[in-house]
N, C-alpha and C. Protein backbone atom coordinates (compact mmCIF):
# COMPACT_ATOMS: atom_id res chain seq x y z
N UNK A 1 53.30 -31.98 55.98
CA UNK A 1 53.80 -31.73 54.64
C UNK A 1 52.87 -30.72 53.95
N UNK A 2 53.29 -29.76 53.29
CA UNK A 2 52.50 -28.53 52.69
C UNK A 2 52.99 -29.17 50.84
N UNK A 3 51.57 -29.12 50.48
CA UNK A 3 51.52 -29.63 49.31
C UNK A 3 51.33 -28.38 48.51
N UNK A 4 52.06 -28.28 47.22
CA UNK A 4 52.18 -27.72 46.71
C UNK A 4 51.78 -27.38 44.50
N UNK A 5 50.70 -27.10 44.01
CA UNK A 5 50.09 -27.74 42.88
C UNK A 5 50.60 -26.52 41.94
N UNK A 6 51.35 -27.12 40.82
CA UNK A 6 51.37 -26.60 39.89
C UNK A 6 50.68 -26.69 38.86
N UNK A 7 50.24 -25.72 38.07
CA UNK A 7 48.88 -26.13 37.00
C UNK A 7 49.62 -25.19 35.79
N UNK A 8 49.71 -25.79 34.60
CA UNK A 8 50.05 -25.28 33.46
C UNK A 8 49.12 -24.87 32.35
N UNK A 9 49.73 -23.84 31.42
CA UNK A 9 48.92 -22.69 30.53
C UNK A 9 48.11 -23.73 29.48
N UNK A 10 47.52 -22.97 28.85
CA UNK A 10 46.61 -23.75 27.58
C UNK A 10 47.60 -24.32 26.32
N UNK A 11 48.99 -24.13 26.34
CA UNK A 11 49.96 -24.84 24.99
C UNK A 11 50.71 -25.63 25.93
N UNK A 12 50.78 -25.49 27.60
CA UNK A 12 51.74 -26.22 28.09
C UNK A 12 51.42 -27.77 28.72
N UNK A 13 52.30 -28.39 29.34
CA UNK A 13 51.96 -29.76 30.24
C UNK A 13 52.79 -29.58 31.45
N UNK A 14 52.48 -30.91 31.81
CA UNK A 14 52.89 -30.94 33.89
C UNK A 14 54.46 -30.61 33.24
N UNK A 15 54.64 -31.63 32.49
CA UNK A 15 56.41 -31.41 32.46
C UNK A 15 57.31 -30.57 32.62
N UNK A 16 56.31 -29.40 32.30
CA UNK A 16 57.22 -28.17 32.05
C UNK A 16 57.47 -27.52 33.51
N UNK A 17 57.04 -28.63 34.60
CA UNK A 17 57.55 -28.25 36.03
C UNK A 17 58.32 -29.40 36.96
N UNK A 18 59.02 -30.05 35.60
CA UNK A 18 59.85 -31.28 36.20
C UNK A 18 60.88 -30.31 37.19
N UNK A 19 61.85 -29.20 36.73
CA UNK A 19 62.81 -28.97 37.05
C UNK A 19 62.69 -28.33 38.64
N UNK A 20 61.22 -28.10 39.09
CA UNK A 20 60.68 -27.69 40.60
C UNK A 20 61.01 -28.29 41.32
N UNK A 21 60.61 -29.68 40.45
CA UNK A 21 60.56 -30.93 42.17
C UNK A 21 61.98 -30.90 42.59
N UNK A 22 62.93 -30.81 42.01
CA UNK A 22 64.51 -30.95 42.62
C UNK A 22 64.57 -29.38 43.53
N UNK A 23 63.83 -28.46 43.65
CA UNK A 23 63.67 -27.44 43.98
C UNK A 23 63.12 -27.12 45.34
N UNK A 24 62.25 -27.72 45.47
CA UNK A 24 61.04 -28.06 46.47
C UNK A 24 61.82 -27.85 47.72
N UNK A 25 61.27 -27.17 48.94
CA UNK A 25 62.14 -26.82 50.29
C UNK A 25 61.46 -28.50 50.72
N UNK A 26 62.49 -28.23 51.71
CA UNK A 26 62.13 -29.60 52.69
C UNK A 26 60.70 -29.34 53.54
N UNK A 27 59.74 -30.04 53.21
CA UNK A 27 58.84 -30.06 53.93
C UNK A 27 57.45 -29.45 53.07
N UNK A 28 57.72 -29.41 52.08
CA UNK A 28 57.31 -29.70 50.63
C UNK A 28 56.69 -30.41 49.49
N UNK A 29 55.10 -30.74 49.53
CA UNK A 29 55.05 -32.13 48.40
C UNK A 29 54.79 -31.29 47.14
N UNK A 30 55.59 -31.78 46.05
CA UNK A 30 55.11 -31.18 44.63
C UNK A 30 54.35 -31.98 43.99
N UNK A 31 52.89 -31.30 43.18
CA UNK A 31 51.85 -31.63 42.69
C UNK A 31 51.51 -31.13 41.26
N UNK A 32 51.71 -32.18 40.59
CA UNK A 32 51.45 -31.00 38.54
C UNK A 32 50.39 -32.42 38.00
N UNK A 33 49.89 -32.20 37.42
CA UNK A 33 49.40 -32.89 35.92
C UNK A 33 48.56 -32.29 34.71
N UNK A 34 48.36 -32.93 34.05
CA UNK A 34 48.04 -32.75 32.64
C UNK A 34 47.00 -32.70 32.66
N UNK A 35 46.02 -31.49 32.04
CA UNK A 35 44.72 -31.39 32.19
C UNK A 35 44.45 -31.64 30.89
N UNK A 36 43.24 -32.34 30.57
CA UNK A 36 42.80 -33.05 29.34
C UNK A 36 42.71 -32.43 28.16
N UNK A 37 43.46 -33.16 27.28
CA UNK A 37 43.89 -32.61 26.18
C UNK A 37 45.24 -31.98 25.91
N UNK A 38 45.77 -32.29 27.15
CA UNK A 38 47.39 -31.13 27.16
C UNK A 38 48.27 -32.50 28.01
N UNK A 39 49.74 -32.03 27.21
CA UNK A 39 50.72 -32.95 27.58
C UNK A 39 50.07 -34.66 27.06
N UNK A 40 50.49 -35.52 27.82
CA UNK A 40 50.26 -36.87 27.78
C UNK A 40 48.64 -37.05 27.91
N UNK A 41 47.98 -36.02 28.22
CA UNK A 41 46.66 -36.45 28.67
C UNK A 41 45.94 -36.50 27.46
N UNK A 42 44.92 -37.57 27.15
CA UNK A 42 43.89 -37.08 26.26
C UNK A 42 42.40 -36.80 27.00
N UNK A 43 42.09 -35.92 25.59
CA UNK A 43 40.56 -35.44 25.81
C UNK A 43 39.62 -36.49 25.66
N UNK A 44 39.09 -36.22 27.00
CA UNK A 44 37.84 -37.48 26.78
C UNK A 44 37.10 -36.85 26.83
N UNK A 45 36.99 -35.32 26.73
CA UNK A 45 35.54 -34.33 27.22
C UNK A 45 35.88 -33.19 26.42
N UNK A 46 35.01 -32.25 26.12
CA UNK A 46 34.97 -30.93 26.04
C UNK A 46 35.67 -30.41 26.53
N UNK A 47 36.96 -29.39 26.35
CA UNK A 47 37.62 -28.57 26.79
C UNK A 47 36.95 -27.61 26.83
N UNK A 48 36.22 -27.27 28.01
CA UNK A 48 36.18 -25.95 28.65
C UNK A 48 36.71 -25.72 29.99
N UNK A 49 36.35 -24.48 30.48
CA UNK A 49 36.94 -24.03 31.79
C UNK A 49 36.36 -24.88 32.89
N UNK A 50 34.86 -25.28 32.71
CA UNK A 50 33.82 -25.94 33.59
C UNK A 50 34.81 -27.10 33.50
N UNK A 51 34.84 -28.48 32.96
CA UNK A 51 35.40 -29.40 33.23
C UNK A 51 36.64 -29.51 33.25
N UNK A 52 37.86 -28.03 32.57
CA UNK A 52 38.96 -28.46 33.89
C UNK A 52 39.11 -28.06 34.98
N UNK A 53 38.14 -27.07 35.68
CA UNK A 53 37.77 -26.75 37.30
C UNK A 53 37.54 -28.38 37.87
N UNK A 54 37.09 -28.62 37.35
CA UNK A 54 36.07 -30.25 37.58
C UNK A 54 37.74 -30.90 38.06
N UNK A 55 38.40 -31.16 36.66
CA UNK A 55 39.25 -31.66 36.87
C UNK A 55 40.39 -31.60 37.91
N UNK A 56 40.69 -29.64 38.24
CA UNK A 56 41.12 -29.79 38.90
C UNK A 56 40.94 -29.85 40.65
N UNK A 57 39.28 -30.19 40.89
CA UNK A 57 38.42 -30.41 41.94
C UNK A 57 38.96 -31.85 42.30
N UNK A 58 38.58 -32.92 41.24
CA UNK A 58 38.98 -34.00 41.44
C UNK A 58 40.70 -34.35 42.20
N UNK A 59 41.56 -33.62 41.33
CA UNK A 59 42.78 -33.94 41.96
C UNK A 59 42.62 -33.30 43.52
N UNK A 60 42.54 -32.61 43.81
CA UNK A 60 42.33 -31.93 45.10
C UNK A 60 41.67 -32.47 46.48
N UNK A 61 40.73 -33.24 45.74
CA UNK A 61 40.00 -33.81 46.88
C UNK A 61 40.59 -34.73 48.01
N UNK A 62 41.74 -35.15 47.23
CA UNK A 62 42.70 -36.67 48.32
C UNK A 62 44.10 -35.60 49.02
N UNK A 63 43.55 -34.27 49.06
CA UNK A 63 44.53 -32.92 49.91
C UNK A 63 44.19 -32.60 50.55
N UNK A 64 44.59 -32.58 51.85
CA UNK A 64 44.02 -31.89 52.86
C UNK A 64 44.23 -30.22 53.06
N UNK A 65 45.57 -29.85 52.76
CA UNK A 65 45.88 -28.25 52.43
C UNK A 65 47.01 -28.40 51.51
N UNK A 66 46.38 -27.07 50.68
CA UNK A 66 47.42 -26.99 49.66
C UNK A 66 47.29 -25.83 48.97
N UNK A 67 48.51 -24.92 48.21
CA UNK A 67 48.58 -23.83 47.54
C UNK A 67 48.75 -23.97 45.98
N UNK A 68 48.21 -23.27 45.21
CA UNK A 68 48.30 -23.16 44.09
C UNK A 68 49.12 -22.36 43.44
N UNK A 69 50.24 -22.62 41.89
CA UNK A 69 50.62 -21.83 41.48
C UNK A 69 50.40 -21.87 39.99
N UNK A 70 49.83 -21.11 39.35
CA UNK A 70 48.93 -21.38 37.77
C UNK A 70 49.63 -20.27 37.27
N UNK A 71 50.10 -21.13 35.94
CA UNK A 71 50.34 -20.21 34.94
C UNK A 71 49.53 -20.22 33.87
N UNK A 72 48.78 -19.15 33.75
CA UNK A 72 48.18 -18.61 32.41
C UNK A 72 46.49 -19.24 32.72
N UNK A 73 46.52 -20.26 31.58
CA UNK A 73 45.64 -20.83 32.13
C UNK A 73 45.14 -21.39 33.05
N UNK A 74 45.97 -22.16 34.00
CA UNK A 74 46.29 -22.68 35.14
C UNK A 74 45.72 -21.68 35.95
N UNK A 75 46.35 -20.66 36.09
CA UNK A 75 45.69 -19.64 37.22
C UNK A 75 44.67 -19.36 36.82
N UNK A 76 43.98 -19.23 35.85
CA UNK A 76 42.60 -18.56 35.47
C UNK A 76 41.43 -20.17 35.93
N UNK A 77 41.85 -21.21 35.81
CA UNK A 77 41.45 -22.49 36.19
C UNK A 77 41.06 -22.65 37.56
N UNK A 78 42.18 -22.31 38.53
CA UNK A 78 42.25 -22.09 39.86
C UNK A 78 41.64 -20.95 40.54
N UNK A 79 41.47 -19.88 39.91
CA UNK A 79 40.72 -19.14 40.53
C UNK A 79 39.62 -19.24 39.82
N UNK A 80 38.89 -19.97 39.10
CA UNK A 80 37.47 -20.45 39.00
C UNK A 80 36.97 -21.29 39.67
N UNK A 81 37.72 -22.26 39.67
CA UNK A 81 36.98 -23.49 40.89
C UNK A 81 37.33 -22.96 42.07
N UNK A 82 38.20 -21.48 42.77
CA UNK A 82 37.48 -21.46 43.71
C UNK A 82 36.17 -20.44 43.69
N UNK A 83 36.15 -19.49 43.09
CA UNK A 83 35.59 -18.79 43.22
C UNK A 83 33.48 -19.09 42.70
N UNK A 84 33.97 -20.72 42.27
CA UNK A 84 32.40 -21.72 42.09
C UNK A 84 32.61 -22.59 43.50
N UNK A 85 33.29 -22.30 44.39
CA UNK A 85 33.64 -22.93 45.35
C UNK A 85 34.02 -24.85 44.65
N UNK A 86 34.18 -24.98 43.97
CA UNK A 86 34.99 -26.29 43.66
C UNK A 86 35.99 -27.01 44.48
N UNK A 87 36.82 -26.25 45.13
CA UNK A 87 38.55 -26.03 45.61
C UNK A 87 38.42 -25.19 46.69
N UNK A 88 39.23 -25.32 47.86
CA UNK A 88 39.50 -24.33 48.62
C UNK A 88 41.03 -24.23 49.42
N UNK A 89 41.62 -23.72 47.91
CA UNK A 89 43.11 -23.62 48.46
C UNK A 89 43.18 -22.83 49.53
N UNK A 90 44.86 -23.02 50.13
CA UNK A 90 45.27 -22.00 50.66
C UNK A 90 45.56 -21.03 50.45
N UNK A 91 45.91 -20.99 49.29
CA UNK A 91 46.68 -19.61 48.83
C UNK A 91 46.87 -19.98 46.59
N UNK A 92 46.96 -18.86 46.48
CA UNK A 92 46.82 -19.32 44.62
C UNK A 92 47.76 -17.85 44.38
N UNK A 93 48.54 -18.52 43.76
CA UNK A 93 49.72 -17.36 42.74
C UNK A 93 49.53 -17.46 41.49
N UNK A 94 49.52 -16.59 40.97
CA UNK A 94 48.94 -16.99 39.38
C UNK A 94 50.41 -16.10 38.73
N UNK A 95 50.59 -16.09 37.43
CA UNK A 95 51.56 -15.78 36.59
C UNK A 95 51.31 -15.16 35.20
N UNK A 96 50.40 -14.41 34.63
CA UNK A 96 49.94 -14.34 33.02
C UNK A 96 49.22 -14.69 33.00
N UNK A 97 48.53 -14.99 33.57
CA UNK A 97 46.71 -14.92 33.93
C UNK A 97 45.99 -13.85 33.58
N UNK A 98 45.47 -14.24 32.41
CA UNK A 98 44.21 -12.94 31.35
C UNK A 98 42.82 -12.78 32.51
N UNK A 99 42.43 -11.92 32.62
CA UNK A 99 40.94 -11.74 33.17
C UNK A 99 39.84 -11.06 32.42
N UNK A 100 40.66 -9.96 31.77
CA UNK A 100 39.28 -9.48 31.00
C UNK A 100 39.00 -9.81 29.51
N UNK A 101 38.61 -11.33 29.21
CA UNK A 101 37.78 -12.07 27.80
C UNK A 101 36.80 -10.96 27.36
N UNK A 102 36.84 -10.85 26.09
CA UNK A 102 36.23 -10.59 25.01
C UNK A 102 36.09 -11.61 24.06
N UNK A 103 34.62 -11.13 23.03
CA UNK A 103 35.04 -12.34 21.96
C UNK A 103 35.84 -11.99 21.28
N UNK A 104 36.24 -11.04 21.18
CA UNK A 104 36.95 -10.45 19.99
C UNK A 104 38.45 -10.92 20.47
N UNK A 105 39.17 -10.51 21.64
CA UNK A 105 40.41 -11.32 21.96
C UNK A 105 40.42 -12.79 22.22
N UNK A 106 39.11 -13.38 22.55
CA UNK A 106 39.28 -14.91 22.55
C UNK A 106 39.22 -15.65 21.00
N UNK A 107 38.65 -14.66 19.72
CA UNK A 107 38.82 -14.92 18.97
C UNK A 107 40.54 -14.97 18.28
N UNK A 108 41.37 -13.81 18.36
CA UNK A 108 42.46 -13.66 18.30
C UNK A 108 43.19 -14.40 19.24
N UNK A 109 43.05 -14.87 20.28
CA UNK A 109 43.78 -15.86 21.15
C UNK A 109 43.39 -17.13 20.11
N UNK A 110 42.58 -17.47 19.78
CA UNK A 110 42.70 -18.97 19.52
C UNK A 110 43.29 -19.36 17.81
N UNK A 111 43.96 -17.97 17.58
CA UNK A 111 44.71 -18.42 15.93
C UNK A 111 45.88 -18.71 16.57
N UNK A 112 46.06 -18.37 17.85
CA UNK A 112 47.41 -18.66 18.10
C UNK A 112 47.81 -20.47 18.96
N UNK A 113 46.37 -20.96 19.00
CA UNK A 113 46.21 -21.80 19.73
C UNK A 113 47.42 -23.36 18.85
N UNK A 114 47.80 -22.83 17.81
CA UNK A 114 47.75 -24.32 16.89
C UNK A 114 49.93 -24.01 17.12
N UNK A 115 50.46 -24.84 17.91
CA UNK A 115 52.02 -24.48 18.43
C UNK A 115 52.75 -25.04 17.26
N UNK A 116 52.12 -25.20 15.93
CA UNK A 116 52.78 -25.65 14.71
C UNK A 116 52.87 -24.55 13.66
N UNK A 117 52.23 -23.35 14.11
CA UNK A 117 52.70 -22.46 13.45
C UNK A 117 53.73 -21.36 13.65
């Protein structure tokens, strides 16, 4: 079985990849959750990049092979824990995945952070 992990952006949750699993080829396991602070999950820690690499180290560990597909944040997540060696997918697709941070755009990214405006 080729397992398959979906990881969602910094406003999103797992949910928003319910409509995959009916999708999934045969021979296929689908893999999402909620990284802390997003969707159903709460923050028990500091949201940074370091502890959701962590986080998503932890899910990973009970996988023997598996590919990644990250959106936004998700991919920027996934290619940190591997590239701290955390994770060692097979393969990582990313989608809207930012790479070059500034403070000045991480400042302007985070007025947009609040999905009630």
């Amino acid at each position: 079985m080729k397992n398959l992990i979906f990881l969602h952006g910094a406003l999103g949750a797992a949910s928003q990849f319910d409509r995959f699993k009916e999708l999934m080829p045969v021979g296929f396991s689908f893999h999402s959750f909620d990284f802390e602070g997003h969707g159903k999950s709460e923050s028990l820690n500091e949201i940074t990049i370091e502890n959701l690499a962590n986080q998503l180290a932890n899910y990973c560990k009970n996988l023997n092979e598996y590919s990644i597909f990250g959106y936004s944040m998700g991919g920027y997540i996934a290619l940190y824990a591997t590239s701290t060696g955390l994770i060692h997918p097979k393969n990582i697709v990313t989608l809207g995945t930012k790479f070059d941070w500034t403070p000045q755009f991480a400042e302007k990214e985070v007025t947009m952070l609040d999905p009630g405006l």
